[in-house]
C-alpha atoms as a PDB file:
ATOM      1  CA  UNK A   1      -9.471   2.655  -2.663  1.00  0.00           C
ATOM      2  CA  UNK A   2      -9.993   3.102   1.081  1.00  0.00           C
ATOM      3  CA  UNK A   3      -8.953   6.614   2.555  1.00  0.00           C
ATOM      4  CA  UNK A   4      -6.846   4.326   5.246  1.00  0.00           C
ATOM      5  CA  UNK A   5      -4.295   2.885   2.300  1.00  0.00           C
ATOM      6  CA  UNK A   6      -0.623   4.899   1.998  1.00  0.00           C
ATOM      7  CA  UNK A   7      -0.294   4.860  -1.359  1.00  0.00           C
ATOM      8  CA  UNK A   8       3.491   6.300  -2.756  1.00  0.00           C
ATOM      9  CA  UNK A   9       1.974   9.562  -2.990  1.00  0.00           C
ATOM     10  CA  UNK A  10       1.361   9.347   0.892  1.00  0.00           C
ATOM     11  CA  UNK A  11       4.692   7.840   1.727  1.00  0.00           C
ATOM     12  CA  UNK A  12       7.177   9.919  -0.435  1.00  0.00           C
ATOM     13  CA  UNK A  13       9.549  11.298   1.678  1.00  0.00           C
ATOM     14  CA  UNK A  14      11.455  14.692   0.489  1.00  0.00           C
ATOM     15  CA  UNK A  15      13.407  14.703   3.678  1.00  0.00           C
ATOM     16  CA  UNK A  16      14.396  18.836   4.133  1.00  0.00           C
ATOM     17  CA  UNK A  17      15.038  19.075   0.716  1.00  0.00           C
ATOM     18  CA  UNK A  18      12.898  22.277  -0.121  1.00  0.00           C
ATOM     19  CA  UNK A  19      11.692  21.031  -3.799  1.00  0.00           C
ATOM     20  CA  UNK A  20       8.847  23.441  -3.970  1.00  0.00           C
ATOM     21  CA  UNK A  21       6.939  20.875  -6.030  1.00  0.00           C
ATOM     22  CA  UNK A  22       4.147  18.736  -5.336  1.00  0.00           C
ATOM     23  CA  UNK A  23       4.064  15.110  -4.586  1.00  0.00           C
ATOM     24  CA  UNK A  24       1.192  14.461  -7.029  1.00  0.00           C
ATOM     25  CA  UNK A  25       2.453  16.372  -9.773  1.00  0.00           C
ATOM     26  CA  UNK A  26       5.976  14.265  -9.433  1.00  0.00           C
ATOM     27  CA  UNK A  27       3.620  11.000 -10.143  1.00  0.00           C
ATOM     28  CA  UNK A  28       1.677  12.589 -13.144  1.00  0.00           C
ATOM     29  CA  UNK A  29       3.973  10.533 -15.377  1.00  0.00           C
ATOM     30  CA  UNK A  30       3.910   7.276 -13.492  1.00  0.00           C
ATOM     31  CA  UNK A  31       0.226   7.003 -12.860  1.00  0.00           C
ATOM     32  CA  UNK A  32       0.116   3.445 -11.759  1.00  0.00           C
ATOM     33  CA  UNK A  33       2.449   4.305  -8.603  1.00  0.00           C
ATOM     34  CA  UNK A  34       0.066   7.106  -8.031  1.00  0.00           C
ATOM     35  CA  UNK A  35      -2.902   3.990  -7.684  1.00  0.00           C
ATOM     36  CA  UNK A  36      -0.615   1.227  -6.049  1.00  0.00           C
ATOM     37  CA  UNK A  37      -0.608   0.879  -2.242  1.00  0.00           C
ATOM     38  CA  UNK A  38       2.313   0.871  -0.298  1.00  0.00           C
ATOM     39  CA  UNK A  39       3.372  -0.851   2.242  1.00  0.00           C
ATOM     40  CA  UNK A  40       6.074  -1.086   5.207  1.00  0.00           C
ATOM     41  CA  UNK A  41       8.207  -4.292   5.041  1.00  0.00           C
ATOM     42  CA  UNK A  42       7.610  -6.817   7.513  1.00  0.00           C
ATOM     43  CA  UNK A  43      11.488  -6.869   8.659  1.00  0.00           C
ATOM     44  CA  UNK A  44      13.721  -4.122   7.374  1.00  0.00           C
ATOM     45  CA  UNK A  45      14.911  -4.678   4.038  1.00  0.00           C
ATOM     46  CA  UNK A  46      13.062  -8.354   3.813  1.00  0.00           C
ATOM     47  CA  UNK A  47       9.646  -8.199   3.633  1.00  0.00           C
ATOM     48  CA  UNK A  48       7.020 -11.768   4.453  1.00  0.00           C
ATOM     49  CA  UNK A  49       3.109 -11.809   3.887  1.00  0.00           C
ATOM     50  CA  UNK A  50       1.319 -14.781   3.389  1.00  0.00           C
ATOM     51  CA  UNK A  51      -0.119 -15.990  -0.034  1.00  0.00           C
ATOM     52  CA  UNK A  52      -3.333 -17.943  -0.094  1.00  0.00           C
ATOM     53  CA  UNK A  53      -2.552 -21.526  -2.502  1.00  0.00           C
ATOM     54  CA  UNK A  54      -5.801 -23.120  -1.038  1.00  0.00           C
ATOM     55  CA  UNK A  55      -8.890 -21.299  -0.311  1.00  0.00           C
ATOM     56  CA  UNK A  56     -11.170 -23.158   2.644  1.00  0.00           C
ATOM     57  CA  UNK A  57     -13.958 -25.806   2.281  1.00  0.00           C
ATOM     58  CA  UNK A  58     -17.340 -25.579   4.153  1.00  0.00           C
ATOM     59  CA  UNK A  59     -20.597 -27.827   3.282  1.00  0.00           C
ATOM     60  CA  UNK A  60     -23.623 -28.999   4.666  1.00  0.00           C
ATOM     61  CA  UNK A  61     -23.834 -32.678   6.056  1.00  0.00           C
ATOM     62  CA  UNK A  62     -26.534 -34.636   7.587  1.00  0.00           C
ATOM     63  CA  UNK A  63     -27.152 -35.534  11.264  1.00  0.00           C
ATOM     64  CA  UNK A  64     -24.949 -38.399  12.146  1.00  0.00           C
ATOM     65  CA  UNK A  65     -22.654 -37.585   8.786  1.00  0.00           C
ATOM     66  CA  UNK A  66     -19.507 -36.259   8.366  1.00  0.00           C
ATOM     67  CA  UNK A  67     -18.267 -34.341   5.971  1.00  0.00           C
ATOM     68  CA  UNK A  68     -14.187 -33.623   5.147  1.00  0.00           C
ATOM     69  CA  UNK A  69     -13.669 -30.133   5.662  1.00  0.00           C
ATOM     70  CA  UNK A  70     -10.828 -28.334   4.159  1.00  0.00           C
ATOM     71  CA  UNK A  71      -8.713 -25.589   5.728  1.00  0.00           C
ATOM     72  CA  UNK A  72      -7.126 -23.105   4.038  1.00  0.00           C
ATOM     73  CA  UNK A  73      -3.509 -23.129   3.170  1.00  0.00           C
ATOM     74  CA  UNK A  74      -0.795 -20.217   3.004  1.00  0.00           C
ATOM     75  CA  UNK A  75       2.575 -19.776   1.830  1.00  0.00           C
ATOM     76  CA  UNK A  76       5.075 -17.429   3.517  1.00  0.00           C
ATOM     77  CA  UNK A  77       6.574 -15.645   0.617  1.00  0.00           C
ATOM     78  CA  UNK A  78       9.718 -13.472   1.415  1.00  0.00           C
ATOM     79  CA  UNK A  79      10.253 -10.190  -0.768  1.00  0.00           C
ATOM     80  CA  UNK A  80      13.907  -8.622  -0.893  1.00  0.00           C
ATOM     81  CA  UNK A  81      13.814  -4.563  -1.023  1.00  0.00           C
ATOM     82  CA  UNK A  82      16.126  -3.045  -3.632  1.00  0.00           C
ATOM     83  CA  UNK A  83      18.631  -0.452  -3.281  1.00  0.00           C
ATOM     84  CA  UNK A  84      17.702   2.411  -5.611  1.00  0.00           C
ATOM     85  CA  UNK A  85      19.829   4.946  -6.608  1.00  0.00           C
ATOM     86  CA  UNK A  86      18.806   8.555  -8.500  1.00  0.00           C
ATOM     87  CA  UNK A  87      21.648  10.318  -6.730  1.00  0.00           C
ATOM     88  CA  UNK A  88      22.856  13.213  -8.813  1.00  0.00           C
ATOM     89  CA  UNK A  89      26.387  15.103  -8.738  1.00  0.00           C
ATOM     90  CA  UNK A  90      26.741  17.853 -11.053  1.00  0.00           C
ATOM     91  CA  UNK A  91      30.730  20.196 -11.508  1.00  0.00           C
ATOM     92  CA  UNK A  92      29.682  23.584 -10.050  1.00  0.00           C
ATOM     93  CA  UNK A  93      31.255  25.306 -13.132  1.00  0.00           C
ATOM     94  CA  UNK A  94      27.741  23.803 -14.873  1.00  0.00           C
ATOM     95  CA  UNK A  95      25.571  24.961 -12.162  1.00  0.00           C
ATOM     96  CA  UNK A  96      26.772  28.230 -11.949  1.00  0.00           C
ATOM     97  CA  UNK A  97      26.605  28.490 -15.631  1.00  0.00           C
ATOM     98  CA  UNK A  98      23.425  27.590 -16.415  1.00  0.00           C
ATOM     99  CA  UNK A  99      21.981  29.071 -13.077  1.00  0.00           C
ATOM    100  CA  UNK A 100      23.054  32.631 -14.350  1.00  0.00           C
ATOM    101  CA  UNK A 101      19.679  34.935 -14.468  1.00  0.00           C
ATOM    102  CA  UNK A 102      17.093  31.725 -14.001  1.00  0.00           C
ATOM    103  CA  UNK A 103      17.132  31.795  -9.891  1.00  0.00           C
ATOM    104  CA  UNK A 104      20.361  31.201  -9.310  1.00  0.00           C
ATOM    105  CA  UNK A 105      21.874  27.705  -8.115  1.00  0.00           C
ATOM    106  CA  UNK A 106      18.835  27.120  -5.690  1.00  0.00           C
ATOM    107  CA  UNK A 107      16.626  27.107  -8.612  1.00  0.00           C
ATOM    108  CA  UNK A 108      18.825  24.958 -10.780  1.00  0.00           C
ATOM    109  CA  UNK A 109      19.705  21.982  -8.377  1.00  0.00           C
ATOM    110  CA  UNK A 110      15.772  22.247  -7.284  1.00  0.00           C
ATOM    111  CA  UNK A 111      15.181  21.065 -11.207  1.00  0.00           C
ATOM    112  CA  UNK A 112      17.767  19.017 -11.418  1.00  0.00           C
ATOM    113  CA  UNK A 113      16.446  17.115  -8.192  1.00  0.00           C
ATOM    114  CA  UNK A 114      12.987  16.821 -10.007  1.00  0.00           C
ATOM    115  CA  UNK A 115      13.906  15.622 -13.089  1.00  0.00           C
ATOM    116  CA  UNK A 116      16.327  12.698 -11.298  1.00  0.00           C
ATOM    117  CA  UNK A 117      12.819  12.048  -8.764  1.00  0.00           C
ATOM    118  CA  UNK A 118      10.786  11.949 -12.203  1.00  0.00           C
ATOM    119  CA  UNK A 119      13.384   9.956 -13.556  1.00  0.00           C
ATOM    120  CA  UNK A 120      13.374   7.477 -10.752  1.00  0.00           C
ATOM    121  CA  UNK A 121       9.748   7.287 -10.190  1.00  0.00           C
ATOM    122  CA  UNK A 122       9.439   5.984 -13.991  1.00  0.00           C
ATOM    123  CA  UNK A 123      12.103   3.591 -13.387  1.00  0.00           C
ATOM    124  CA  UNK A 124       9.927   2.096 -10.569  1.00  0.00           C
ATOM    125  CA  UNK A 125       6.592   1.907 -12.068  1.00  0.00           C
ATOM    126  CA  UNK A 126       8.522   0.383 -15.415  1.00  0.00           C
ATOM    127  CA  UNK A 127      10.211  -2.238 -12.860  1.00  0.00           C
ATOM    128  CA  UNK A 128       6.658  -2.944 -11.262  1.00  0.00           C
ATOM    129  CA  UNK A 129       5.927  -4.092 -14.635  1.00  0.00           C
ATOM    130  CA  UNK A 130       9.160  -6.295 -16.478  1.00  0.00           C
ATOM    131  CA  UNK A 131      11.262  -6.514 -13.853  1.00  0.00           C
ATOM    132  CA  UNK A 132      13.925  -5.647 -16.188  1.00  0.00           C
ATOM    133  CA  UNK A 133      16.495  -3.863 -13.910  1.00  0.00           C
ATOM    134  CA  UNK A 134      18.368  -6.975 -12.738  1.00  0.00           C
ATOM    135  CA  UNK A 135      18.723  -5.280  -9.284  1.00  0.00           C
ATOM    136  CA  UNK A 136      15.359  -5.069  -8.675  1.00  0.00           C
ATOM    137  CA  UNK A 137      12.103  -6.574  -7.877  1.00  0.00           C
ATOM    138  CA  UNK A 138      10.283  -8.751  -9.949  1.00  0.00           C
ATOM    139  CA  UNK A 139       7.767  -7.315 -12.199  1.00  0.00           C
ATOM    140  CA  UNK A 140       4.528  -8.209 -13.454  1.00  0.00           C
ATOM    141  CA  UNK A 141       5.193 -10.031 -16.574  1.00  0.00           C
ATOM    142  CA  UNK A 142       6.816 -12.697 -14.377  1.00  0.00           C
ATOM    143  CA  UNK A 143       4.346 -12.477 -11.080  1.00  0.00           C
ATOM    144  CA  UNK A 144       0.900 -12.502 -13.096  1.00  0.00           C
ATOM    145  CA  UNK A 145       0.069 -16.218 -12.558  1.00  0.00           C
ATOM    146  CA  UNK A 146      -0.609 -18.594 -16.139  1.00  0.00           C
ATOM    147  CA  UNK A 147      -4.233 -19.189 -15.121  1.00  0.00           C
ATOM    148  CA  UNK A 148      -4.697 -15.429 -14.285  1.00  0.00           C
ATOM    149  CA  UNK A 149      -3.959 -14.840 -18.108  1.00  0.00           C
ATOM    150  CA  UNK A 150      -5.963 -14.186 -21.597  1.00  0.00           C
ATOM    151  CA  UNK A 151      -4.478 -14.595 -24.696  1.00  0.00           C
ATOM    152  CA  UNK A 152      -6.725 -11.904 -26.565  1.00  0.00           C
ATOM    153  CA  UNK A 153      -9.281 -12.778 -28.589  1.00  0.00           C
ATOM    154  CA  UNK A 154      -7.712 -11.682 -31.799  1.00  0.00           C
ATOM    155  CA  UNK A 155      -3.830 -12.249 -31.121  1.00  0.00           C
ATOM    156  CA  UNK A 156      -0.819 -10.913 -32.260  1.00  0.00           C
ATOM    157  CA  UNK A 157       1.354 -12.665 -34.415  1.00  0.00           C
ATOM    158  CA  UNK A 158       4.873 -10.109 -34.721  1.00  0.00           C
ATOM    159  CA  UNK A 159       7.197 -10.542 -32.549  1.00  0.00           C
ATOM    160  CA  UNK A 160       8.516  -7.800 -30.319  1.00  0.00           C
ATOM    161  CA  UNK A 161       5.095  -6.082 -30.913  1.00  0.00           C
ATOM    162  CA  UNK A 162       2.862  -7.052 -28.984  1.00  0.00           C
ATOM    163  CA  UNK A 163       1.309  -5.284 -25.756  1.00  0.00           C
ATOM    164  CA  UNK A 164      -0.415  -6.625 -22.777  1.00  0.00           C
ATOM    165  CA  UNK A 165      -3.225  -5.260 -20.141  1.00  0.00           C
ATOM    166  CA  UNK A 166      -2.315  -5.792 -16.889  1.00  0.00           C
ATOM    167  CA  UNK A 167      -5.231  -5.997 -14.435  1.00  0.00           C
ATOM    168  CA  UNK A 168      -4.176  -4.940 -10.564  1.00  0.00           C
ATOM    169  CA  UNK A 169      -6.009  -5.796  -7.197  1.00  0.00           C
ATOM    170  CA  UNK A 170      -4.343  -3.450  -5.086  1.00  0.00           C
ATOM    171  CA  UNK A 171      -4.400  -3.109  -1.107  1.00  0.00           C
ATOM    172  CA  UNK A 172      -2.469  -4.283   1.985  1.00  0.00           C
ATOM    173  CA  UNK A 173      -2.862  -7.499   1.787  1.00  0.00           C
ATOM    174  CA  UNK A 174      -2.802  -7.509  -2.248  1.00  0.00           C
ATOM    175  CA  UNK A 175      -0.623  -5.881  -5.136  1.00  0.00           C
ATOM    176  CA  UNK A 176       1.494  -3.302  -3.114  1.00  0.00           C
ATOM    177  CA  UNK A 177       4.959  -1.223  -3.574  1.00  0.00           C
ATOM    178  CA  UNK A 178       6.813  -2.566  -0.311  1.00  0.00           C
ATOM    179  CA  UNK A 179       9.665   0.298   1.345  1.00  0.00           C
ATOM    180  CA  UNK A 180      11.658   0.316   4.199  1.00  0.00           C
ATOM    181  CA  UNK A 181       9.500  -0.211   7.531  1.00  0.00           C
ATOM    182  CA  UNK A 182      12.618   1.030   9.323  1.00  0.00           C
ATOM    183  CA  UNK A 183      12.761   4.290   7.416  1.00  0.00           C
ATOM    184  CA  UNK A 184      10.058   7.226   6.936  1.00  0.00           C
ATOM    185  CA  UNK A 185       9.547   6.857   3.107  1.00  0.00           C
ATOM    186  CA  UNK A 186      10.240   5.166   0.051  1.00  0.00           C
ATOM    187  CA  UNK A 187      12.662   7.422  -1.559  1.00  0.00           C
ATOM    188  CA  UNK A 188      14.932  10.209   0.600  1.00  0.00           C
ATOM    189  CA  UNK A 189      15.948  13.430  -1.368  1.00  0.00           C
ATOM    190  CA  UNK A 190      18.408  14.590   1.182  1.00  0.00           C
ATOM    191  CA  UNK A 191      19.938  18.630   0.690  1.00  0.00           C
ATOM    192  CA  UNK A 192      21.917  19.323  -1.588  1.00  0.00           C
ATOM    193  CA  UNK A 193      25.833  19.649  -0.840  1.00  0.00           C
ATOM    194  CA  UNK A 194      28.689  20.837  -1.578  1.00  0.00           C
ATOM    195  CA  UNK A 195      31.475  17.702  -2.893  1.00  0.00           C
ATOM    196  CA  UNK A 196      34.147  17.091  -4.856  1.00  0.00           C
ATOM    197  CA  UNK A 197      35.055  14.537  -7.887  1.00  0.00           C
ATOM    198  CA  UNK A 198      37.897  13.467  -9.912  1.00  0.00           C
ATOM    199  CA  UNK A 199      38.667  13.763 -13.189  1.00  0.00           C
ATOM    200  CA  UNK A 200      40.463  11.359 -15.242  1.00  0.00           C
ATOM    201  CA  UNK A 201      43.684  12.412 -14.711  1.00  0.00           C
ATOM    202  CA  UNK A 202      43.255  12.220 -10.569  1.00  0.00           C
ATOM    203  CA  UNK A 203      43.042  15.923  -9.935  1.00  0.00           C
ATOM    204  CA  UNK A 204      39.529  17.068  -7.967  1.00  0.00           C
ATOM    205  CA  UNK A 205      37.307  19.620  -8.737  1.00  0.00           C
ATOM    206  CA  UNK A 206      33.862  21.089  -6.499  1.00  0.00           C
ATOM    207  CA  UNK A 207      30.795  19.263  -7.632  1.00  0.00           C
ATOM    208  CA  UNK A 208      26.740  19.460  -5.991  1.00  0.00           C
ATOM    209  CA  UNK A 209      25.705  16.661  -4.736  1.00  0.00           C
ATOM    210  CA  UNK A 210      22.294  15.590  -4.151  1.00  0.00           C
ATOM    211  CA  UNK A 211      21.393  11.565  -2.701  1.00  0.00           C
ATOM    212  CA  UNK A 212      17.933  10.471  -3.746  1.00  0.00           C
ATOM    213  CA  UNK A 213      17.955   6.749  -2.745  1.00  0.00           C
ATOM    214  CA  UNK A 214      15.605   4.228  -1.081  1.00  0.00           C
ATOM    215  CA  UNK A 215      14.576   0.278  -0.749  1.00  0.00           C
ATOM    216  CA  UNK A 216      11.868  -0.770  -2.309  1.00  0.00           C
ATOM    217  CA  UNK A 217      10.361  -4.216  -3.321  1.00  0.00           C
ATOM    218  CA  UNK A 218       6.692  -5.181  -4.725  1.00  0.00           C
ATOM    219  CA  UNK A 219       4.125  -7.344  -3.182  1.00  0.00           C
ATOM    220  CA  UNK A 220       1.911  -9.370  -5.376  1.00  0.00           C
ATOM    221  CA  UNK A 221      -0.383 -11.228  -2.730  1.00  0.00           C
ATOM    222  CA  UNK A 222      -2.359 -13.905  -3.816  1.00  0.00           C
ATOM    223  CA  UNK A 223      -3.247 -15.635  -7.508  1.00  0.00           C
ATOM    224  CA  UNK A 224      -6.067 -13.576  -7.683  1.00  0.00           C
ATOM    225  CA  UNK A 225      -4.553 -10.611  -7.384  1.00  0.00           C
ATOM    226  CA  UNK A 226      -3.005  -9.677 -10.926  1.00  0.00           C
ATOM    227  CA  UNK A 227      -4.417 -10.426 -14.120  1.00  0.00           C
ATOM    228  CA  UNK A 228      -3.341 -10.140 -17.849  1.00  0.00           C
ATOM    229  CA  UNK A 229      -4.533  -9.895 -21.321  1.00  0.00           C
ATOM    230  CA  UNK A 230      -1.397 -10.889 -23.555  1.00  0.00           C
ATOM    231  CA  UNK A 231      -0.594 -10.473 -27.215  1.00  0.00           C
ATOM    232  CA  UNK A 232      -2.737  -7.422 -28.185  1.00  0.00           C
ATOM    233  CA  UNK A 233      -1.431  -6.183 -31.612  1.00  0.00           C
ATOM    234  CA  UNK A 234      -3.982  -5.246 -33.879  1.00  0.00           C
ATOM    235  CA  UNK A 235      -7.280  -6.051 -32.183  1.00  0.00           C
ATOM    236  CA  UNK A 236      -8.445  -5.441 -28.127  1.00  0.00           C
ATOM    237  CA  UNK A 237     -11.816  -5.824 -26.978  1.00  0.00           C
ATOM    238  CA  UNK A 238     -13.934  -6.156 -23.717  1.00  0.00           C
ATOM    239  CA  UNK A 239     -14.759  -9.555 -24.063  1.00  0.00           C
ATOM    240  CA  UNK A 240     -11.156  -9.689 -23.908  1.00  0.00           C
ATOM    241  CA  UNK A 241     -11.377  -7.666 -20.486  1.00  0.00           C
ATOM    242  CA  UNK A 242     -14.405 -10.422 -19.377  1.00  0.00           C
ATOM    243  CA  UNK A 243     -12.756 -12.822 -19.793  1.00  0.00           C
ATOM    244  CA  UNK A 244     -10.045 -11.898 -17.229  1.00  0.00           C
ATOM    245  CA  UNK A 245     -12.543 -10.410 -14.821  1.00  0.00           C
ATOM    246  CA  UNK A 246     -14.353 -13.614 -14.916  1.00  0.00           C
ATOM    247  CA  UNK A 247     -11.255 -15.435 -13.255  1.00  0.00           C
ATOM    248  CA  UNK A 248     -11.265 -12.384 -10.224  1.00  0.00           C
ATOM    249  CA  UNK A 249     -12.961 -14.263  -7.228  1.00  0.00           C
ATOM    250  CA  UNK A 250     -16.849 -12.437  -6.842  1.00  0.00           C
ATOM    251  CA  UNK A 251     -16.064  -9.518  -4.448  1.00  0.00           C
ATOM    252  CA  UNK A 252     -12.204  -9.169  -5.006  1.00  0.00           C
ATOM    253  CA  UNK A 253     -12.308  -7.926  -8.574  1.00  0.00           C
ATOM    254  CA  UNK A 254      -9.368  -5.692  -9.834  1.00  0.00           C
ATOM    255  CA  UNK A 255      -9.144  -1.883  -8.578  1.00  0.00           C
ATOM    256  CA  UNK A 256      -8.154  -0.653 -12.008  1.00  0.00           C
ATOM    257  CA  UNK A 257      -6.408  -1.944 -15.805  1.00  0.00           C
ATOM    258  CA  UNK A 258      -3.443  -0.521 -17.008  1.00  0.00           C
ATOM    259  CA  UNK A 259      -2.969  -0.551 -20.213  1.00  0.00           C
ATOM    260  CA  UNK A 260      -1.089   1.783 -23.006  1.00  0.00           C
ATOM    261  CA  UNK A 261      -2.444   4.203 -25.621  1.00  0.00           C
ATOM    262  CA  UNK A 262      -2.155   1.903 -28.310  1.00  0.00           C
ATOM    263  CA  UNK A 263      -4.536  -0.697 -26.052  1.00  0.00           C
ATOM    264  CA  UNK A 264      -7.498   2.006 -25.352  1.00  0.00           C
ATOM    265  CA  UNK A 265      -7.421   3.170 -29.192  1.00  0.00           C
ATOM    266  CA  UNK A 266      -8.025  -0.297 -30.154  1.00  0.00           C
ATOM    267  CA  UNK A 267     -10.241  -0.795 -27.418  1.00  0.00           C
ATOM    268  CA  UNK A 268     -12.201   2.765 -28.402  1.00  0.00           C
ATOM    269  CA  UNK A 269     -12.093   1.658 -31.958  1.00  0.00           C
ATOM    270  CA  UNK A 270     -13.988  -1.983 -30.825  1.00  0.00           C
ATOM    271  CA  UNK A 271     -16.836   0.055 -29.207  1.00  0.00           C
ATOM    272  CA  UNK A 272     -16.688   2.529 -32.233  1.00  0.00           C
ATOM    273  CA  UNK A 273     -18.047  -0.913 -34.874  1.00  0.00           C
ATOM    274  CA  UNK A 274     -20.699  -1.366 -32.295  1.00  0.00           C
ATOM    275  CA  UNK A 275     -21.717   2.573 -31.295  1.00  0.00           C
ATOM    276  CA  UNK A 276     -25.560   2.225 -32.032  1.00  0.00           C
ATOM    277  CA  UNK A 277     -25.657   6.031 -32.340  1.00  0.00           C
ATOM    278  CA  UNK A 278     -22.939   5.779 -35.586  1.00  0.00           C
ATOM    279  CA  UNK A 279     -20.644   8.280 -33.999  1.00  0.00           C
ATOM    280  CA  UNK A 280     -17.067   6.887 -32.903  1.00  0.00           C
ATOM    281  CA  UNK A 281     -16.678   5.951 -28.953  1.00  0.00           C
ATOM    282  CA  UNK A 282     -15.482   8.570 -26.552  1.00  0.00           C
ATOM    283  CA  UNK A 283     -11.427   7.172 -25.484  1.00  0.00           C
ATOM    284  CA  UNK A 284     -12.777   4.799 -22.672  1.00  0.00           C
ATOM    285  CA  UNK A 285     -11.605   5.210 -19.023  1.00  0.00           C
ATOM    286  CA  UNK A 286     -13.515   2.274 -17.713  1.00  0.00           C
ATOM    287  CA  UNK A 287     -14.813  -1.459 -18.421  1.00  0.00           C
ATOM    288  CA  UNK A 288     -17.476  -2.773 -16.424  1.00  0.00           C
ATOM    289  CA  UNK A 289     -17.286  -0.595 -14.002  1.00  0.00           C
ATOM    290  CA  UNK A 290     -13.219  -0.603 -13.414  1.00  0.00           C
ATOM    291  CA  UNK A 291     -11.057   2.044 -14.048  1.00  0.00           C
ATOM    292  CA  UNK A 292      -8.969   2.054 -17.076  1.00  0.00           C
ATOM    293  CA  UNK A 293      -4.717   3.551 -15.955  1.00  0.00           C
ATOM    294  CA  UNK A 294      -2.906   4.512 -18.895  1.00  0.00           C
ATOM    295  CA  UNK A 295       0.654   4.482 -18.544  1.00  0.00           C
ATOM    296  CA  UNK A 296       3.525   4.716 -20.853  1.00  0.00           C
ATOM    297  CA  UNK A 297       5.249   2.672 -19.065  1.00  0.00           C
ATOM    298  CA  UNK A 298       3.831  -0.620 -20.250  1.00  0.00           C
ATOM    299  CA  UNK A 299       5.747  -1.620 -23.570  1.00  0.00           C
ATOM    300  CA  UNK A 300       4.689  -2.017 -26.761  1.00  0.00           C
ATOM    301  CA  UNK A 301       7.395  -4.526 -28.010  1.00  0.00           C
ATOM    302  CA  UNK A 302       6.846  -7.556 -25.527  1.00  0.00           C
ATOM    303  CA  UNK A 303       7.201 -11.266 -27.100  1.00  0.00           C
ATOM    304  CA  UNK A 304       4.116 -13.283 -28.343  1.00  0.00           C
ATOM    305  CA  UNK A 305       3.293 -15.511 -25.057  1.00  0.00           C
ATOM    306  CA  UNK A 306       2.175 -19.092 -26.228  1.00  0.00           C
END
């Protein structure tokens, strides 16, 4: 990727929080969102960029000939930025309690503040993919275009069990998170503060409070720019992965596959029948030259796509 692209590591904003923790470290679960770019929306919380449908024609023609030539056509494609929410509020009976002889309070809200940032992060890159909070953005099961997908070579036949690899073009004008132009960041972890709650029966008691909250939204760009291999069960090769590079325009191939655990073992175990040396294939982190992302975050149980 170009040193000029924000990715979410770059655009993270922990407001005057204090979390003495690293950025990158908060992403080692969600890989993907540590790879995706990010972008500023176009207008507050709604977001337009233009998506190629027809590329441009060009020929040669002889003197006195014409020739038709055809220009290309875009789409304006609006994008609606989510309101998420890992705001935590904890009674201060349970933060003194637990914060006895391990730092005191400052060290347990700064975990607790972590673990809801961790928390929310995984929620994000798991809604890049499905989709599946209804609140949010559309994920990539339901952006990746028909022609842009493989049904692998050797498909799955259980339902509920099947996995995909999802193949990302990432940039600007590409696959990117979208966040609030208007703001400084994607997510705000604001200071921690002292509140109050009530309990069932009405009566109030002192609670911390900590708002981690932001709007985001994704960006897929144009046809080209995601790419699948669908119904991997029990077999995953790389002549299922060429096959879906081959539909990537020359030039504009993918930045890097995602795929889960399950995927590179079967793909490992592919090159393993093949390894002219007889010893089994190192776990591969590449496939013609593009990086291979695993993630946990891609699921294991997705429907058989016909």
């Amino acid at each position: 990727m170009a040193d000029a692209m924000n990715t979410l590591a770059g655009v993270l904003n922990l407001g005057d929080a204090n979390i003495d923790f690293e950025v990158t470290n908060l992403l080692q679960d969600t890989p993907v969102l540590g790879m995706l770019a990010a972008v500023p929306s176009s207008h507050g919380l709604a977001h337009k960029y233009l998506r190629e449908t027809v590329a441009a024609s060009a020929g040669f023609r002889a003197i006195n000939a014409g020739l038709t030539n055809t220009a290309s056509q875009d789409e304006v494609v609006t994008v609606a930025l989510n309101f998420l929410d890992a705001s935590w509020e904890d009674d201060v009976a349970i933060v003194k309690a637990m914060a006895t002889g391990k730092g005191g309070a400052d060290a347990y809200v700064a975990r607790r503040a972590i673990k809801s940032i961790k928390a929310a992060l995984v929620g994000i890159e798991k809604q890049w993919f499905y989709g599946t909070d209804a609140g949010g953005f559309d994920g990539l099961e339901t952006l990746t275009q028909a022609a842009m997908t493989v049904i692998a070579g050797t498909p799955g036949t259980t339902a509920a069990e099947q996995t995909s690899a999802y193949f990302i073009r990432t940039g600007p004008e590409d696959a990117a998170i979208v966040y609030n132009g208007d703001n400084d960041g994607t997510i705000e972890v604001d200071e921690v503060r002292k509140s109050s709650a009530v309990d069932g029966s009405g009566d109030k008691y002192s609670t911390y409070r900590q708002d981690i909250d932001g709007y985001l939204g994704a960006q897929a760009g144009n046809i080209y720019t995601l790419g699948r291999v669908a119904n991997i069960e029990t077999a995953f090769d790389d002549d299922d992965i060429s096959n879906v590079l081959a539909l990537f325009p020359a030039g504009k191939g993918p930045s890097f596959i995602a795929m889960t655990r399950k995927a590179q073992k079967l793909l490992q175990q592919s090159r393993t029948a093949t390894n002219p040396t007889g010893f089994p294939a190192p776990f591969p982190t590449e496939a013609f030259g593009v990086p291979i992302v695993i993630t946990d975050q891609i699921a294991e149980t997705e429907a058989i796509v016909v």
